[in-house]
C-alpha atoms as a PDB file:
ATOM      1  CA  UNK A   1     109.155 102.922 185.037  1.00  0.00           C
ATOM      2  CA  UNK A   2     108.961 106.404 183.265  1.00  0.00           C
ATOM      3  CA  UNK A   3     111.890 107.263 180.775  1.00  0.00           C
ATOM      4  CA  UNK A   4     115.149 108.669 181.623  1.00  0.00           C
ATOM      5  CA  UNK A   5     114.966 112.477 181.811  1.00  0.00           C
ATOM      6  CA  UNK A   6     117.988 114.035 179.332  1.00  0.00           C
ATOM      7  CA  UNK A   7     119.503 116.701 180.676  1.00  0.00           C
ATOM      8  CA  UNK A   8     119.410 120.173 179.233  1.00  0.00           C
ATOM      9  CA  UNK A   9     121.881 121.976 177.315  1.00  0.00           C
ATOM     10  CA  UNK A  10     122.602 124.090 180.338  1.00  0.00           C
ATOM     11  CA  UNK A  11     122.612 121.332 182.655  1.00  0.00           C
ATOM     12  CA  UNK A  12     126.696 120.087 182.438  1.00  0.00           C
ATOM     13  CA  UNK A  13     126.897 116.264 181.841  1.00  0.00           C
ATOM     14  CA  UNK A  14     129.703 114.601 183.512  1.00  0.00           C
ATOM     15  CA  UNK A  15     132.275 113.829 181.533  1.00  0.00           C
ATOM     16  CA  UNK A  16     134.858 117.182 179.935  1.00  0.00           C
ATOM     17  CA  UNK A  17     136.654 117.329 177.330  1.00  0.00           C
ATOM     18  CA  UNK A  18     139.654 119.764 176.735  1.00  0.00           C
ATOM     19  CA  UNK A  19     141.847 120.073 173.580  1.00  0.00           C
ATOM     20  CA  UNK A  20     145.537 121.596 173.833  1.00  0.00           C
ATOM     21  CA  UNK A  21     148.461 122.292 171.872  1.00  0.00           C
ATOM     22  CA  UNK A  22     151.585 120.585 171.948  1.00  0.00           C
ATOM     23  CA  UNK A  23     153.201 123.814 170.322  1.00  0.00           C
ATOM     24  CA  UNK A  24     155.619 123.231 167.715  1.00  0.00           C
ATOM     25  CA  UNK A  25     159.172 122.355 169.141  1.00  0.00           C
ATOM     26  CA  UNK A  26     158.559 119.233 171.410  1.00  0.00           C
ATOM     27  CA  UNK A  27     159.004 119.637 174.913  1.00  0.00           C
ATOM     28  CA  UNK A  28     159.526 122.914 175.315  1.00  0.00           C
ATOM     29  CA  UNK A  29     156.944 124.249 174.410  1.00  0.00           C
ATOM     30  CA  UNK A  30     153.950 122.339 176.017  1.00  0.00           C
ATOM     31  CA  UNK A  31     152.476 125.202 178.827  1.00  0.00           C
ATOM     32  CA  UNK A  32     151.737 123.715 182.412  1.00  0.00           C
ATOM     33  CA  UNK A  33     148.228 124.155 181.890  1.00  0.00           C
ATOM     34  CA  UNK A  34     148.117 121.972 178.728  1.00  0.00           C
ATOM     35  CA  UNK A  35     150.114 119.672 180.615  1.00  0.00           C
ATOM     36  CA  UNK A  36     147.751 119.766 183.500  1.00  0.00           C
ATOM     37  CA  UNK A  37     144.794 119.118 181.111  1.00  0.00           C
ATOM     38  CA  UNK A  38     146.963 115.929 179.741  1.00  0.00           C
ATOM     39  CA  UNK A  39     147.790 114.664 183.358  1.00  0.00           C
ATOM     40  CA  UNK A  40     144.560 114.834 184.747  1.00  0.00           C
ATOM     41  CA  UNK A  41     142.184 113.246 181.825  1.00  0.00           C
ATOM     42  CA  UNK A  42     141.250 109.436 181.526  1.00  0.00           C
ATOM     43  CA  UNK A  43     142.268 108.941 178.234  1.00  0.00           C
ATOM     44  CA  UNK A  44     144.117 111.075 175.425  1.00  0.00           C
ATOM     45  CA  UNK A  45     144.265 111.364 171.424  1.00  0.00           C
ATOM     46  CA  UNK A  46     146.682 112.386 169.469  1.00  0.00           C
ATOM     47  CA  UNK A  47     146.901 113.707 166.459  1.00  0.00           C
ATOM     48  CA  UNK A  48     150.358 114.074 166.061  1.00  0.00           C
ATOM     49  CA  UNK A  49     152.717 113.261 162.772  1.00  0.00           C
ATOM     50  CA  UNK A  50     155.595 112.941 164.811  1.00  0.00           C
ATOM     51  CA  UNK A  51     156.518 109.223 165.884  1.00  0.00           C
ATOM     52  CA  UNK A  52     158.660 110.391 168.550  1.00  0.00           C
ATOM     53  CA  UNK A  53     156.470 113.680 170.287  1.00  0.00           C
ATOM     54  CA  UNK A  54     153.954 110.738 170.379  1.00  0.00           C
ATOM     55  CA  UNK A  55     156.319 108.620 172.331  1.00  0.00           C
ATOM     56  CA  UNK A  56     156.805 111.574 174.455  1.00  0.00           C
ATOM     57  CA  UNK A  57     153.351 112.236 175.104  1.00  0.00           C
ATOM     58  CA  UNK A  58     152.885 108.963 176.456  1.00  0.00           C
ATOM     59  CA  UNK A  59     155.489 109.090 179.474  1.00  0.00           C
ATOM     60  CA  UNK A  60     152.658 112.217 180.862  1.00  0.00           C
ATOM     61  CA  UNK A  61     150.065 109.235 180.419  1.00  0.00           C
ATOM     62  CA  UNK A  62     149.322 105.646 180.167  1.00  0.00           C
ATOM     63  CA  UNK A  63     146.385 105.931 177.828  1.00  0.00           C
ATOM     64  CA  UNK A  64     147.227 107.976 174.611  1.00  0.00           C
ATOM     65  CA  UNK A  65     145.429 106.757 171.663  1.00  0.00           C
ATOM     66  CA  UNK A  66     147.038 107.571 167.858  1.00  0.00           C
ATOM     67  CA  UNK A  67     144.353 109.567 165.838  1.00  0.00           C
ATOM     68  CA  UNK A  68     147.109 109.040 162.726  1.00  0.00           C
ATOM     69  CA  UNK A  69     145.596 105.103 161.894  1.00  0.00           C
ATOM     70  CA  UNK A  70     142.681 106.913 160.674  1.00  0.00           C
ATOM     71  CA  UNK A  71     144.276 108.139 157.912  1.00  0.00           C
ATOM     72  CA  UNK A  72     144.550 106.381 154.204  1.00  0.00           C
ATOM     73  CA  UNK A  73     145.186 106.565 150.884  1.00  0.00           C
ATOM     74  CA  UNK A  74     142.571 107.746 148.615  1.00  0.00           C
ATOM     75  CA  UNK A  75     140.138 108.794 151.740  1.00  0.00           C
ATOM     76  CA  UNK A  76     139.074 112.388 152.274  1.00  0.00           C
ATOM     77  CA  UNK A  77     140.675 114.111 154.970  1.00  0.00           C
ATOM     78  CA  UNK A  78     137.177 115.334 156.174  1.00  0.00           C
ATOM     79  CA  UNK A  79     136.117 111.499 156.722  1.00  0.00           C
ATOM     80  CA  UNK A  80     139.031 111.086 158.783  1.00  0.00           C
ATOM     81  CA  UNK A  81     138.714 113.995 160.692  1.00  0.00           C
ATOM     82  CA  UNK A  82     134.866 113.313 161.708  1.00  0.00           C
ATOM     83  CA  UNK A  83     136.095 110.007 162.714  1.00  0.00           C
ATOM     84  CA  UNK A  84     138.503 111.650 165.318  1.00  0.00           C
ATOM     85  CA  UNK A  85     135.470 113.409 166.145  1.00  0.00           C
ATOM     86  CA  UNK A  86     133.507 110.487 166.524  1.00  0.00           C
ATOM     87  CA  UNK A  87     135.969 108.702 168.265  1.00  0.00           C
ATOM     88  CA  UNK A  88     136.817 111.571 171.290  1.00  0.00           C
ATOM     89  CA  UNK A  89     133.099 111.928 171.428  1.00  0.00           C
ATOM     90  CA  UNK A  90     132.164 108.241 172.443  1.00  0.00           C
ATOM     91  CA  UNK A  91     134.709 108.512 175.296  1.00  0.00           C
ATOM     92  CA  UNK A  92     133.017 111.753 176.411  1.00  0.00           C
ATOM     93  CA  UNK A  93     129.916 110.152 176.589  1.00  0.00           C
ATOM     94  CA  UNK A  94     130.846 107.585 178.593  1.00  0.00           C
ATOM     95  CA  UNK A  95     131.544 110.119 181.565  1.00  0.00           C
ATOM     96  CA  UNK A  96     135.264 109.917 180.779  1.00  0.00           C
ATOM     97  CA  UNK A  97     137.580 113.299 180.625  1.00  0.00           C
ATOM     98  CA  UNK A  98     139.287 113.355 177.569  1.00  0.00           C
ATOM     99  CA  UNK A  99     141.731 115.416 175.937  1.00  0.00           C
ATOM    100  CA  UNK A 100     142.677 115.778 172.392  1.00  0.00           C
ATOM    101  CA  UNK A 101     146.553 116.708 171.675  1.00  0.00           C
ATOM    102  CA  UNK A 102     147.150 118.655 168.638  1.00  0.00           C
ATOM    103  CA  UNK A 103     150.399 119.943 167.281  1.00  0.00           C
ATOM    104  CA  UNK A 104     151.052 124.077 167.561  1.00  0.00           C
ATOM    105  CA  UNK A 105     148.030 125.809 168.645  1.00  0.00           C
ATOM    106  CA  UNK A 106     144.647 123.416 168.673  1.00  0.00           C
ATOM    107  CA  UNK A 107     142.241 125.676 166.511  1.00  0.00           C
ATOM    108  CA  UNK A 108     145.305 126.849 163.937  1.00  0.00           C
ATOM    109  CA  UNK A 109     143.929 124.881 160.557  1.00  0.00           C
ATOM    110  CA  UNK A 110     142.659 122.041 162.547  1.00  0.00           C
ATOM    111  CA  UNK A 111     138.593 121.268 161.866  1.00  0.00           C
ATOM    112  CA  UNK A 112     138.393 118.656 164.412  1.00  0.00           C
ATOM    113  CA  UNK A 113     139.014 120.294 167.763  1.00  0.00           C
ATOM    114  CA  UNK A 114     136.618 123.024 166.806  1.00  0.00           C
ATOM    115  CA  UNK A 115     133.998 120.618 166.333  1.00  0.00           C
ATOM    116  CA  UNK A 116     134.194 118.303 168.635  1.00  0.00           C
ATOM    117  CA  UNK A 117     134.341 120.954 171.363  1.00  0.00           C
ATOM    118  CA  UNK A 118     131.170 122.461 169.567  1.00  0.00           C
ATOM    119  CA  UNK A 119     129.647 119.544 169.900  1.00  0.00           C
ATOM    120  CA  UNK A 120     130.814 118.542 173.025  1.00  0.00           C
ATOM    121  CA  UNK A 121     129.097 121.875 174.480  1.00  0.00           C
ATOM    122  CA  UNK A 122     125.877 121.099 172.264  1.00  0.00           C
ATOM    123  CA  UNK A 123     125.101 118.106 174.095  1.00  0.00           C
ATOM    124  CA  UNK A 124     125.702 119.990 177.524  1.00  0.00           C
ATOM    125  CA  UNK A 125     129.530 118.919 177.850  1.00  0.00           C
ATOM    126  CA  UNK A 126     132.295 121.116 179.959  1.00  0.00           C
ATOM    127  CA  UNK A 127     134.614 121.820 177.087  1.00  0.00           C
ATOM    128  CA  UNK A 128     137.577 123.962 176.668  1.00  0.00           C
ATOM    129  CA  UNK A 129     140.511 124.710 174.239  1.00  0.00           C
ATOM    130  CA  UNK A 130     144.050 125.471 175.392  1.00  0.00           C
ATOM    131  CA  UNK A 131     145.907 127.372 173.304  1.00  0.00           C
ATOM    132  CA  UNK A 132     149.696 126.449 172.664  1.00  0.00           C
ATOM    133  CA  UNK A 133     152.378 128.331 170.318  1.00  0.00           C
ATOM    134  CA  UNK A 134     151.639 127.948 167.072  1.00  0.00           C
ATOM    135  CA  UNK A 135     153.561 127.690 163.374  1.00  0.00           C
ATOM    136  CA  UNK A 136     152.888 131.344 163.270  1.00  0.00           C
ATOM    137  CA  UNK A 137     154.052 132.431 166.503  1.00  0.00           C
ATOM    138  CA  UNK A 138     157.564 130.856 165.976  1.00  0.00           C
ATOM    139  CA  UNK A 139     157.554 132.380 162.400  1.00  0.00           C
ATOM    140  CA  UNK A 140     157.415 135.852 163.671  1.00  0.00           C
ATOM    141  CA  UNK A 141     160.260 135.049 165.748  1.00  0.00           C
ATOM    142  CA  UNK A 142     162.642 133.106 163.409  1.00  0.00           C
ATOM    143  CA  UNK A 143     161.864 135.333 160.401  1.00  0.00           C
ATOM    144  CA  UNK A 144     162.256 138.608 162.662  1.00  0.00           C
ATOM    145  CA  UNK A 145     159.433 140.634 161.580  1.00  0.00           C
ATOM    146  CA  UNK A 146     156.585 142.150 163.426  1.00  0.00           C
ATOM    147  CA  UNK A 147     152.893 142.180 161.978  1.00  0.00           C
ATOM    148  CA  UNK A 148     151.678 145.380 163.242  1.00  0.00           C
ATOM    149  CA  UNK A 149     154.795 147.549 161.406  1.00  0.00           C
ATOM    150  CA  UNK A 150     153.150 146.967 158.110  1.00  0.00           C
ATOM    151  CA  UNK A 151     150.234 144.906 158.477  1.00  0.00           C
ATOM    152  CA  UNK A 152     150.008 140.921 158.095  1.00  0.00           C
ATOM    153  CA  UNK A 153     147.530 139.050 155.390  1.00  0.00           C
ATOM    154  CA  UNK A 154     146.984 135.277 156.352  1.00  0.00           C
ATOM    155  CA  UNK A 155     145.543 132.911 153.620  1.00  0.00           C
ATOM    156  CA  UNK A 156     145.054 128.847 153.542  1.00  0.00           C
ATOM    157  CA  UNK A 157     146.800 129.164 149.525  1.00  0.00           C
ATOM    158  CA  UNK A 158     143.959 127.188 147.793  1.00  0.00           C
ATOM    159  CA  UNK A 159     141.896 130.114 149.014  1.00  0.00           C
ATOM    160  CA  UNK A 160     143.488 131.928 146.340  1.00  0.00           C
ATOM    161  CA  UNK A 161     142.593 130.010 143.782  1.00  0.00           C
ATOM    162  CA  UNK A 162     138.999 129.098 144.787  1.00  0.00           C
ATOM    163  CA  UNK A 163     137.680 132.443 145.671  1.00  0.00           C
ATOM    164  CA  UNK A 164     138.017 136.107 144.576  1.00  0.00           C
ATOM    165  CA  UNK A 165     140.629 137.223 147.506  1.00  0.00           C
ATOM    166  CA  UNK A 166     142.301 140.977 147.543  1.00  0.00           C
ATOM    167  CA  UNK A 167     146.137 140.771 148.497  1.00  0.00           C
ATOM    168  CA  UNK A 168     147.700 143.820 149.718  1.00  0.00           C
ATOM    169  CA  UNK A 169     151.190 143.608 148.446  1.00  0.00           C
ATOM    170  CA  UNK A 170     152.430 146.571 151.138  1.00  0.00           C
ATOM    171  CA  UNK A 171     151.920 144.327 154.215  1.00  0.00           C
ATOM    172  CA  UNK A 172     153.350 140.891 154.963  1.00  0.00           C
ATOM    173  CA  UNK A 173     151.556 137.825 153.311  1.00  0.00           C
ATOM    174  CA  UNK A 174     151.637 134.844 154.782  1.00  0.00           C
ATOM    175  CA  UNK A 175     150.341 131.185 153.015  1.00  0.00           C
ATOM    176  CA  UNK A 176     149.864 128.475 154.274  1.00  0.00           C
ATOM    177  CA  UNK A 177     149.657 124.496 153.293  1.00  0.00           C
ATOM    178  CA  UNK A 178     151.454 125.949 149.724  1.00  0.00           C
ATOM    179  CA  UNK A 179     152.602 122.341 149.200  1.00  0.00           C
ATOM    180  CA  UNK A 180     149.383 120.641 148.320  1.00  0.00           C
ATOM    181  CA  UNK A 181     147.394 123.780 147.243  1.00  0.00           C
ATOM    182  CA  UNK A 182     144.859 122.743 144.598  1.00  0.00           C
ATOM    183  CA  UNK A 183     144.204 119.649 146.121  1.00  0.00           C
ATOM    184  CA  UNK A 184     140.653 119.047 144.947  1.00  0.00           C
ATOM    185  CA  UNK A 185     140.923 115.395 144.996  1.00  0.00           C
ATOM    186  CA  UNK A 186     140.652 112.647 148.052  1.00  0.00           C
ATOM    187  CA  UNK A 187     144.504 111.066 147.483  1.00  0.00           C
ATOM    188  CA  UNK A 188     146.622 113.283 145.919  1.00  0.00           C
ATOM    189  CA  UNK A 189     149.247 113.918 148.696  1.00  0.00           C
ATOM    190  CA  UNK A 190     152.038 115.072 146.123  1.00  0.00           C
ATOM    191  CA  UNK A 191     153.676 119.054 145.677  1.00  0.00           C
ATOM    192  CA  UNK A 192     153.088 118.869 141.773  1.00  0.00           C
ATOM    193  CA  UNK A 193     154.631 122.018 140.347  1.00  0.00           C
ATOM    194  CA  UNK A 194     151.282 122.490 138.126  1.00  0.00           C
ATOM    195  CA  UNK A 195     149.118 123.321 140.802  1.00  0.00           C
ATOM    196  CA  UNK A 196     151.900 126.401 142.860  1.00  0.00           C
ATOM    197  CA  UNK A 197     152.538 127.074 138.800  1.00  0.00           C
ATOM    198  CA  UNK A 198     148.456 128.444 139.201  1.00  0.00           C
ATOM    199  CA  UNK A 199     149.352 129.664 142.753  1.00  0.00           C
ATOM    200  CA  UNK A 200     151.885 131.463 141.176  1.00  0.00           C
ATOM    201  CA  UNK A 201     150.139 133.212 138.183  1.00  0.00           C
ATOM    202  CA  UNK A 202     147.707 134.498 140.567  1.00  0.00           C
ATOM    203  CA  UNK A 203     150.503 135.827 142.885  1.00  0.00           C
ATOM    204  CA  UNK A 204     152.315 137.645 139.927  1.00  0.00           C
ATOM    205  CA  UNK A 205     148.984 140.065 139.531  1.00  0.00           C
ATOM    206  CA  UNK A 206     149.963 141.530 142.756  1.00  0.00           C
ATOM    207  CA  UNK A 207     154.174 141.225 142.613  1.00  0.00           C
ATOM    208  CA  UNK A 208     156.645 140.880 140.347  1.00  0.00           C
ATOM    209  CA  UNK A 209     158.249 137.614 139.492  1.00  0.00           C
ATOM    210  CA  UNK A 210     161.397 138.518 140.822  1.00  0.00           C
ATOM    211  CA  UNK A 211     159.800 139.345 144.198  1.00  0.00           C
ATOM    212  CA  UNK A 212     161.473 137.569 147.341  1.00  0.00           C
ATOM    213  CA  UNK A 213     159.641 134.802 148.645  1.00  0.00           C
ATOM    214  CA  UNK A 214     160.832 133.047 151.993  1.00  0.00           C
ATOM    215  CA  UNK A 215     159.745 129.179 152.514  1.00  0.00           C
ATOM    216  CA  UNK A 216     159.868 128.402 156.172  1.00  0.00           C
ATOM    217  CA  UNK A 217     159.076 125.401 158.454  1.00  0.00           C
ATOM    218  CA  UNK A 218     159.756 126.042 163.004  1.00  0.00           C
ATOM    219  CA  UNK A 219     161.736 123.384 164.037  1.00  0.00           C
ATOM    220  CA  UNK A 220     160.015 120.894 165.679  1.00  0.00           C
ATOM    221  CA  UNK A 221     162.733 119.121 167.948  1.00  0.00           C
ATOM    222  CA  UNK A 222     165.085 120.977 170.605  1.00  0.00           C
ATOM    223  CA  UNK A 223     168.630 119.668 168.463  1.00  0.00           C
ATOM    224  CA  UNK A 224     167.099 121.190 165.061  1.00  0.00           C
ATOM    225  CA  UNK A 225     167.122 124.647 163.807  1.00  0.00           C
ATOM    226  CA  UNK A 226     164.345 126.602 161.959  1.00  0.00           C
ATOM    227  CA  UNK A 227     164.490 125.759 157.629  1.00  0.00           C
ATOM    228  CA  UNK A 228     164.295 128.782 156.008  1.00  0.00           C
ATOM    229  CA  UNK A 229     164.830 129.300 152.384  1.00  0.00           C
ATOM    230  CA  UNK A 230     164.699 132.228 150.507  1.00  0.00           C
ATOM    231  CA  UNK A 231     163.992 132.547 146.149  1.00  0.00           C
ATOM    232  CA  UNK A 232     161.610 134.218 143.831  1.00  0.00           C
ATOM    233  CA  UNK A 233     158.397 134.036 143.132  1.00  0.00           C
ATOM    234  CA  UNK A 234     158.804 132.626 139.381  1.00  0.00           C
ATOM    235  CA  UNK A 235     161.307 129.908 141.192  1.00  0.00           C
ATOM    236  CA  UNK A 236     158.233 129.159 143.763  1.00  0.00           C
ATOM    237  CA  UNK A 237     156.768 127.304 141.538  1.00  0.00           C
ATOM    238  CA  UNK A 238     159.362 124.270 140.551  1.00  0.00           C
ATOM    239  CA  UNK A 239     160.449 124.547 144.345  1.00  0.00           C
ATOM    240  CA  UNK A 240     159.678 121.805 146.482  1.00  0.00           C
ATOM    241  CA  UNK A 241     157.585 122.597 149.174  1.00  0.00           C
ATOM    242  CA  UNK A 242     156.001 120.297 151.760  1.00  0.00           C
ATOM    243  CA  UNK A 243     152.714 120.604 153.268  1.00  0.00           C
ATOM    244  CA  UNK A 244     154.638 121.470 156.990  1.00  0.00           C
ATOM    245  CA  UNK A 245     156.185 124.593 155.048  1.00  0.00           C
ATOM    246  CA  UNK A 246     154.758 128.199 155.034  1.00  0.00           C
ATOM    247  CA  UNK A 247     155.746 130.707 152.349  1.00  0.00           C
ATOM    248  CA  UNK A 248     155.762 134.275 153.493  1.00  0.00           C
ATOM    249  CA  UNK A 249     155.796 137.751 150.525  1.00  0.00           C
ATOM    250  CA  UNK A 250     157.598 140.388 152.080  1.00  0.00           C
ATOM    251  CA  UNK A 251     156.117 144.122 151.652  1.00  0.00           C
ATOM    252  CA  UNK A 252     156.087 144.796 147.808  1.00  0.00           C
ATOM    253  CA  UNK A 253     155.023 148.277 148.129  1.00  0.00           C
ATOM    254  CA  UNK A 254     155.368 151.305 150.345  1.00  0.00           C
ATOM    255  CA  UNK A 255     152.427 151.853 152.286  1.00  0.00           C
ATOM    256  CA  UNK A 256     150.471 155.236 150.446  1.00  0.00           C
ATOM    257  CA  UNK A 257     148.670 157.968 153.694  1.00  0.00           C
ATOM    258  CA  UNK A 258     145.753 158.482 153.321  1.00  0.00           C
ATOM    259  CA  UNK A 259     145.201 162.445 152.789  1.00  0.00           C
ATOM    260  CA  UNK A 260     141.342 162.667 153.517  1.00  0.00           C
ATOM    261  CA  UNK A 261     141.760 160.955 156.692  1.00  0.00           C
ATOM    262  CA  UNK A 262     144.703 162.959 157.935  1.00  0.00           C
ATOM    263  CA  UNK A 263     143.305 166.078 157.120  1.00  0.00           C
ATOM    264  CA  UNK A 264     139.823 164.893 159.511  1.00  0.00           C
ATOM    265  CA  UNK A 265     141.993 163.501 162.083  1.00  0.00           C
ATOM    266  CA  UNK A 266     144.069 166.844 162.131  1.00  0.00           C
ATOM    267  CA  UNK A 267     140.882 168.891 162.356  1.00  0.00           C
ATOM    268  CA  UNK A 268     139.527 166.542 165.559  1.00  0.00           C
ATOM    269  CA  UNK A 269     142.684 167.101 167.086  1.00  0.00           C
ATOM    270  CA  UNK A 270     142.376 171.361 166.635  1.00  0.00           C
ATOM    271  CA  UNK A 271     139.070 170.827 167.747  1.00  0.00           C
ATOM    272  CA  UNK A 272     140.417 169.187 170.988  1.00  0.00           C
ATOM    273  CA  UNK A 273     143.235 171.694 171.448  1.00  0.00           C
ATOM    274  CA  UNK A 274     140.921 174.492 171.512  1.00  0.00           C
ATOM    275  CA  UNK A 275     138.412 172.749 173.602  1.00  0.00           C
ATOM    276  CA  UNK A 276     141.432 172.477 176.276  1.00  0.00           C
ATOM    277  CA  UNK A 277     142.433 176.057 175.874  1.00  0.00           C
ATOM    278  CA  UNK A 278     138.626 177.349 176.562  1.00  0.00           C
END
């Protein structure tokens, strides 16, 4: 008998996979076509921290399968996360629709749905990525600040410190995963004051040390409220901050016009007027 013919990459295998967010306060966040996506597949993962959002998930289905046992002490997060790719992958190949539940918004610091989905469509797989409300969504509401008034810098906070980074202090600055920035090595899971002591240092060539600093973490069940805390940037660093928390710099500086620009765009804008008048 002559050999199986593999499909092509532009031939869809059966089998899908979808990956959705749970958002970030259980329940009531979850959209209807995340939920949809959950109802509908043969079998889910989760990668959810949360004991009791997992216990949730499963009264939408009968098949939800932890991703969280896949963690351990002392091994690299990136193991563990190719794992959960390995793992949602096998399914898919068996001709089974899967979907992967992630907390807040599926591709917000998350490696694995962006890869297995890549992958997924690699090998000729329907897949698809739902997007949910994320950690910053509810931070723009709970803090009460809009990104587009002054402008809005997002950074991982070990980005920082690895790589040569400009911070503009007159716009919002956001950081995230402050509590184990640093974290070079494949156990340590603790908020050592060393390593934001470093984070700090490089903050204070852009603001002072007295500078406000607001730690935040969205509340994740209906009954709690938003944790926000508010210090300085020299106290940032003997703070205790978990990896859940974000810590957001307010404006430092007044935003400077630009002259040279003006002046052009003033010109272009004569220019039009007379155009008109002609």
């Amino acid at each position: 008998m002559p050999p199986t013919a593999l499909p092509s990459l532009h031939e869809t295998r059966r089998g899908s996979l979808s990956c959705v967010g749970l958002g970030m306060t259980l329940g009531s966040h979850l959209t209807p076509l995340a939920r949809s996506h959950i109802e509908q597949a043969d079998v889910v993962f989760a990668a959810l921290s949360d004991a009791i959002a997992e216990e949730w998930l499963k009264r939408m289905h009968l098949d939800v399968r932890s991703l969280q046992p896949n963690y351990a002490e002392g091994k690299p997060r990136i193991k563990t996360y190719r794992e959960w790719v390995a793992l949602m992958m096998a399914e898919l190949r068996a001709g089974k629709r899967v979907c992967g539940v992630f907390y807040g918004h599926p591709g917000i610091f998350a490696w694995s749905p962006h890869k297995v989905i890549e992958q997924a469509r690699a090998e000729g797989y329907e897949a698809h990525m739902e997007p949910g409300i994320s950690a910053e969504d509810c931070l723009y509401a709970d803090l009460g600040f809009d990104p587009g008034r002054y402008g809005c810098q997002h950074f991982e906070a070990s980005q920082l410190l690895y790589c040569e980074r400009r911070i503009d202090p007159a716009g919002y600055l956001v950081l995230w995963q402050v509590g184990v920035v640093g974290n070079r090595s494949v156990g340590r899971f603790d908020d050592g004051p060393s390593y934001r002591a470093l984070l700090v240092e490089r903050l204070e060539q852009d603001y002072p040390p007295s500078h406000e600093v607001i730690v935040y973490r969205g509340a994740t069940l209906p009954i709690e409220r938003p944790r926000i805390r508010h210090m300085t940037l020299r106290e940032l660093a003997e703070a205790s901050v978990t990896a859940e928390e974000t810590v957001v710099l307010p404006p430092a500086a007044a935003l400077q016009p630009n002259r040279a620009m003006l002046e052009r765009l003033q010109a272009l804008d004569a220019r039009g007027r007379a155009a008109t008048a002609a």
